[in-house]
N, C-alpha and C. Protein backbone atom coordinates (compact mmCIF):
# COMPACT_ATOMS: atom_id res chain seq x y z
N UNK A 1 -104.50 -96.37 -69.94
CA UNK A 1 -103.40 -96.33 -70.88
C UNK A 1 -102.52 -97.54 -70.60
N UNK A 2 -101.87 -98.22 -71.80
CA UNK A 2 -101.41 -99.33 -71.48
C UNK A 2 -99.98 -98.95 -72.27
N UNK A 3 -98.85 -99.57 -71.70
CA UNK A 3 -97.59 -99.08 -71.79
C UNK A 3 -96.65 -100.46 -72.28
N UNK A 4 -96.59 -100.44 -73.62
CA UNK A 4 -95.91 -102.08 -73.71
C UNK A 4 -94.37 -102.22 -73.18
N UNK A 5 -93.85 -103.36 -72.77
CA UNK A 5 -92.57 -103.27 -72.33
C UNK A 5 -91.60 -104.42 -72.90
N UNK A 6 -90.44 -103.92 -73.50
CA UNK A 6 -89.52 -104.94 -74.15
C UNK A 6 -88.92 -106.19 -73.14
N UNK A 7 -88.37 -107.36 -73.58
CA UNK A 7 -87.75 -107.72 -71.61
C UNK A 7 -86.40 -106.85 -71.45
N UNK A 8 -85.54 -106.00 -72.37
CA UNK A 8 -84.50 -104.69 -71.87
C UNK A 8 -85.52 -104.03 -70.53
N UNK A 9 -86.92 -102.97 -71.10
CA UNK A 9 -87.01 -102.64 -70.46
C UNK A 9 -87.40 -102.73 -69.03
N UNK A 10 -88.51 -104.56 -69.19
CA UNK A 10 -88.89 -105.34 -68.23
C UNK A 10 -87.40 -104.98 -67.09
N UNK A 11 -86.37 -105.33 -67.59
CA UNK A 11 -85.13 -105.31 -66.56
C UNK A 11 -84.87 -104.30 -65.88
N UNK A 12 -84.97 -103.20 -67.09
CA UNK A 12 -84.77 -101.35 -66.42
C UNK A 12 -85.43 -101.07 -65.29
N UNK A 13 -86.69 -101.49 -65.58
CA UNK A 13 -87.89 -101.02 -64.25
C UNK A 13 -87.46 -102.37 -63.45
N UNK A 14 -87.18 -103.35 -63.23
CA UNK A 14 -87.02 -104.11 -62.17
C UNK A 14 -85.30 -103.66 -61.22
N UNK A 15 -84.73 -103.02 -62.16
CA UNK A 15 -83.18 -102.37 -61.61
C UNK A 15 -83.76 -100.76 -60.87
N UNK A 16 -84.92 -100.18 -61.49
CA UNK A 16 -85.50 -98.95 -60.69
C UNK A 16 -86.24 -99.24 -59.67
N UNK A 17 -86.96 -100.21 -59.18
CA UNK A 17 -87.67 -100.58 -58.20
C UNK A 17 -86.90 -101.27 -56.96
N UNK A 18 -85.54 -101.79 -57.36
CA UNK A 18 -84.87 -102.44 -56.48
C UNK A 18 -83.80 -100.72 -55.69
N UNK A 19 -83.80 -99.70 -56.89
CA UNK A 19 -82.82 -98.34 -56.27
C UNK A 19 -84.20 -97.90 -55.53
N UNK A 20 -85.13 -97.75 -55.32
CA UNK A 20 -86.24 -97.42 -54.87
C UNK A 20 -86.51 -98.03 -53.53
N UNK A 21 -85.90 -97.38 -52.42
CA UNK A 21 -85.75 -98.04 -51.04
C UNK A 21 -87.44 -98.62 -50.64
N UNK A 22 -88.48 -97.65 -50.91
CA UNK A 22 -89.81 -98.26 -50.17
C UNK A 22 -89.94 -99.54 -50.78
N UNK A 23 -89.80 -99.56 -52.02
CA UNK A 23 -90.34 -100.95 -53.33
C UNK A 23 -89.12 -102.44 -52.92
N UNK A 24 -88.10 -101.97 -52.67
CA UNK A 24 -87.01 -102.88 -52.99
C UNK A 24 -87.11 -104.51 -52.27
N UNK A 25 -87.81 -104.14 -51.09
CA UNK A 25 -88.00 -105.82 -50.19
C UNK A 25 -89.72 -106.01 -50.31
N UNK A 26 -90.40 -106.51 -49.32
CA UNK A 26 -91.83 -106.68 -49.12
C UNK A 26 -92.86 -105.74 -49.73
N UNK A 27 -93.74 -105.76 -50.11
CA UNK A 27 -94.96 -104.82 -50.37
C UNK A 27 -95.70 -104.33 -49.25
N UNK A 28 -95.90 -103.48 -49.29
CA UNK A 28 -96.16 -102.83 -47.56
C UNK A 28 -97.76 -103.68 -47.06
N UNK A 29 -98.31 -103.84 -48.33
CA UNK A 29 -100.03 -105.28 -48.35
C UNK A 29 -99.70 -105.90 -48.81
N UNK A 30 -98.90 -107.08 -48.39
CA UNK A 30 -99.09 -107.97 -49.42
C UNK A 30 -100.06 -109.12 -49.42
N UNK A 31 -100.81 -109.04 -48.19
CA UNK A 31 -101.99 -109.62 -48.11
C UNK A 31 -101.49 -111.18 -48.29
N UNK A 32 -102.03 -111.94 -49.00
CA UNK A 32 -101.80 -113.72 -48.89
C UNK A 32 -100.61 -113.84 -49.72
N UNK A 33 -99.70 -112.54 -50.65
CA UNK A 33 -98.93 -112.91 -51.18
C UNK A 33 -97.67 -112.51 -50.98
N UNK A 34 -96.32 -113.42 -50.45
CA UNK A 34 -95.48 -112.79 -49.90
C UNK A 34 -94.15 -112.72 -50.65
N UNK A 35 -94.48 -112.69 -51.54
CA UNK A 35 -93.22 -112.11 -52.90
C UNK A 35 -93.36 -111.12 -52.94
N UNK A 36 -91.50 -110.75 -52.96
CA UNK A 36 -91.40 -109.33 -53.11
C UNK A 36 -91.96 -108.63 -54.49
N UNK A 37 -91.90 -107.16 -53.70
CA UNK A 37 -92.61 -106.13 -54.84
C UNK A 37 -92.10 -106.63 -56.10
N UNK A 38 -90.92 -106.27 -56.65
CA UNK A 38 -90.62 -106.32 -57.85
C UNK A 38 -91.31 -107.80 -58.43
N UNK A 39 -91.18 -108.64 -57.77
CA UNK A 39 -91.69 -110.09 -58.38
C UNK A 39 -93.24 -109.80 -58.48
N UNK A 40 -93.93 -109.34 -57.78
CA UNK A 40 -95.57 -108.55 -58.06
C UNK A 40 -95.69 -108.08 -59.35
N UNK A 41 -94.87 -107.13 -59.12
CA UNK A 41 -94.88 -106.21 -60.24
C UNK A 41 -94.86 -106.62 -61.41
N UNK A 42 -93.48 -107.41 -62.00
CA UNK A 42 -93.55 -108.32 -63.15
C UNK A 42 -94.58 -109.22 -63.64
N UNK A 43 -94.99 -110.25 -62.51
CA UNK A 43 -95.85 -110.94 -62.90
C UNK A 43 -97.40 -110.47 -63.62
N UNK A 44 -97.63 -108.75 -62.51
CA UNK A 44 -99.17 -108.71 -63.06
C UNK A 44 -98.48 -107.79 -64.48
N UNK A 45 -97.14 -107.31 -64.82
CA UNK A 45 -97.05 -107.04 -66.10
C UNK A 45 -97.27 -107.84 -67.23
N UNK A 46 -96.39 -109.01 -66.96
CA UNK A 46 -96.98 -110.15 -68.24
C UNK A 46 -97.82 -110.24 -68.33
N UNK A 47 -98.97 -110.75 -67.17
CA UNK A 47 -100.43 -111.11 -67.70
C UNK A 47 -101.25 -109.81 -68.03
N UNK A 48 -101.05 -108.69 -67.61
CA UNK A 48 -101.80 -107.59 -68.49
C UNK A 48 -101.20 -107.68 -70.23
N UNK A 49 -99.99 -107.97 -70.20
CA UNK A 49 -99.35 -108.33 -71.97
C UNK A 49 -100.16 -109.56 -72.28
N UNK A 50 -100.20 -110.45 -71.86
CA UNK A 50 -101.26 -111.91 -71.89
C UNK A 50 -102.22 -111.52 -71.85
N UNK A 51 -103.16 -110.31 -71.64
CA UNK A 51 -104.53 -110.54 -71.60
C UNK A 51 -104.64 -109.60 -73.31
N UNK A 52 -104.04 -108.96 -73.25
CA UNK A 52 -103.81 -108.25 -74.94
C UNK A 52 -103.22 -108.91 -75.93
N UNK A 53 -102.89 -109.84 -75.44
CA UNK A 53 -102.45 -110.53 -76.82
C UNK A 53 -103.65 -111.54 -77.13
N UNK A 54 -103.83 -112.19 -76.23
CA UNK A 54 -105.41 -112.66 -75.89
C UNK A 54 -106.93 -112.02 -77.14
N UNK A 55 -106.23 -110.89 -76.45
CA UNK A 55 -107.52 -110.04 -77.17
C UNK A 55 -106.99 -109.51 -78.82
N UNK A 56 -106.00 -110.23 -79.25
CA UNK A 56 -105.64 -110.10 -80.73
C UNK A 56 -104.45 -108.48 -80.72
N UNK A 57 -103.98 -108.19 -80.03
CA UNK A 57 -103.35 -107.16 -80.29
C UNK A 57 -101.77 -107.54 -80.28
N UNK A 58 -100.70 -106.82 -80.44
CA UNK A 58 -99.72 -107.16 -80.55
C UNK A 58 -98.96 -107.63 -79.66
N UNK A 59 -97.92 -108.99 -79.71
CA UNK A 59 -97.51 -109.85 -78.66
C UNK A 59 -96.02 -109.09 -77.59
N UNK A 60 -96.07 -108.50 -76.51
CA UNK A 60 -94.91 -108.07 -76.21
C UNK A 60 -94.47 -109.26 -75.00
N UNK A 61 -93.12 -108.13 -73.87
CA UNK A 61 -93.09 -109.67 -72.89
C UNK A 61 -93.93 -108.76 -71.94
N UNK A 62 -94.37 -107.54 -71.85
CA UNK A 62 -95.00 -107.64 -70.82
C UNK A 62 -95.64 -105.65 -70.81
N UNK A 63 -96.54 -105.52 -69.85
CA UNK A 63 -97.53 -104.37 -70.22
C UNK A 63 -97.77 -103.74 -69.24
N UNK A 64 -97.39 -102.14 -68.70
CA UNK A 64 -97.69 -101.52 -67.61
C UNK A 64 -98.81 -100.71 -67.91
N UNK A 65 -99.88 -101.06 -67.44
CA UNK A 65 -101.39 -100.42 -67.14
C UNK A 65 -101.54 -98.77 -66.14
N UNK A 66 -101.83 -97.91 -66.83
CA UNK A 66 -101.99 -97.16 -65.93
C UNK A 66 -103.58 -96.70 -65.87
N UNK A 67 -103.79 -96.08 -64.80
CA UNK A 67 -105.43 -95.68 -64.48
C UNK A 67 -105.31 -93.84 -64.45
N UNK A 68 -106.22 -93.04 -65.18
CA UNK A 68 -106.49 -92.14 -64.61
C UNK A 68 -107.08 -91.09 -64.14
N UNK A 69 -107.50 -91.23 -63.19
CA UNK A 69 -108.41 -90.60 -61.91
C UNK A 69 -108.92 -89.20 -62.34
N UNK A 70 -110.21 -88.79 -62.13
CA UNK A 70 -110.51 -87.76 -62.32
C UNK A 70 -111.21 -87.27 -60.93
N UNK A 71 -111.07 -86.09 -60.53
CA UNK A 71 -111.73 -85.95 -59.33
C UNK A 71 -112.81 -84.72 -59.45
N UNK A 72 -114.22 -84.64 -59.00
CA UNK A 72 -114.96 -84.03 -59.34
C UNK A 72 -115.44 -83.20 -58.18
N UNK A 73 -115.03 -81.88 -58.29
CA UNK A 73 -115.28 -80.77 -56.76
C UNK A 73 -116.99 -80.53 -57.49
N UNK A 74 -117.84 -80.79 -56.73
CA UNK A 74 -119.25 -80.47 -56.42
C UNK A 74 -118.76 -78.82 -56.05
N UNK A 75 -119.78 -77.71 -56.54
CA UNK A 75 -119.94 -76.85 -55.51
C UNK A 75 -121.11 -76.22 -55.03
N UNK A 76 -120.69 -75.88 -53.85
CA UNK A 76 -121.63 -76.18 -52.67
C UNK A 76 -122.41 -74.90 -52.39
C-alpha cells in the first residue's frame, strides 16, 4: 500500500518522528549511512513518490510505502 504525502504532511511526520524519542537522533543501523532517521526517512519517501511518478501515476512531494506481512501457522 502506498500512502501519498503533501509537503504539509511531509512536515507533520517529520515533527512526529522528532516527538518520538527512539526515531529523533541516529537510526539504531544505520549501516554506511549516518544521517539522522528523519533525514532517511524523507529521502526514501520522495524517491518512492519518484519512482511513481516515473511509472506515469500522479506527481506528489513524496510517498510512504507500507508492506503487509502475512504469517502462515503450518499445523503439525
Amino acid at each position: 500500500m502506498a500512502v501519498p504525502l503533501s509537503p504539509s504532511e511531509l512536515t507533520r511526520k517529520r515533527k512526529a518522528i522528532f516527538k518520538h524519542q527512539s526515531q529523533k537522533d541516529k537510526a539504531m543501523f544505520p549501516g554506511a549511512d549516518e544521517r539522522e532517521f528523519w533525514q532517511r526517512a524523507e529521502e526514501r519517501n520522495r524517491q518512492t513518490a519518484a519512482i511513481y511518478d516515473q511509472l506515469g501515476m500522479a506527481e506528489y512531494e513524496a510517498m510512504e510505502g507500507f508492506v503487509r506481512w502475512c504469517v502462515l501457522i503450518a499445523n503439525s
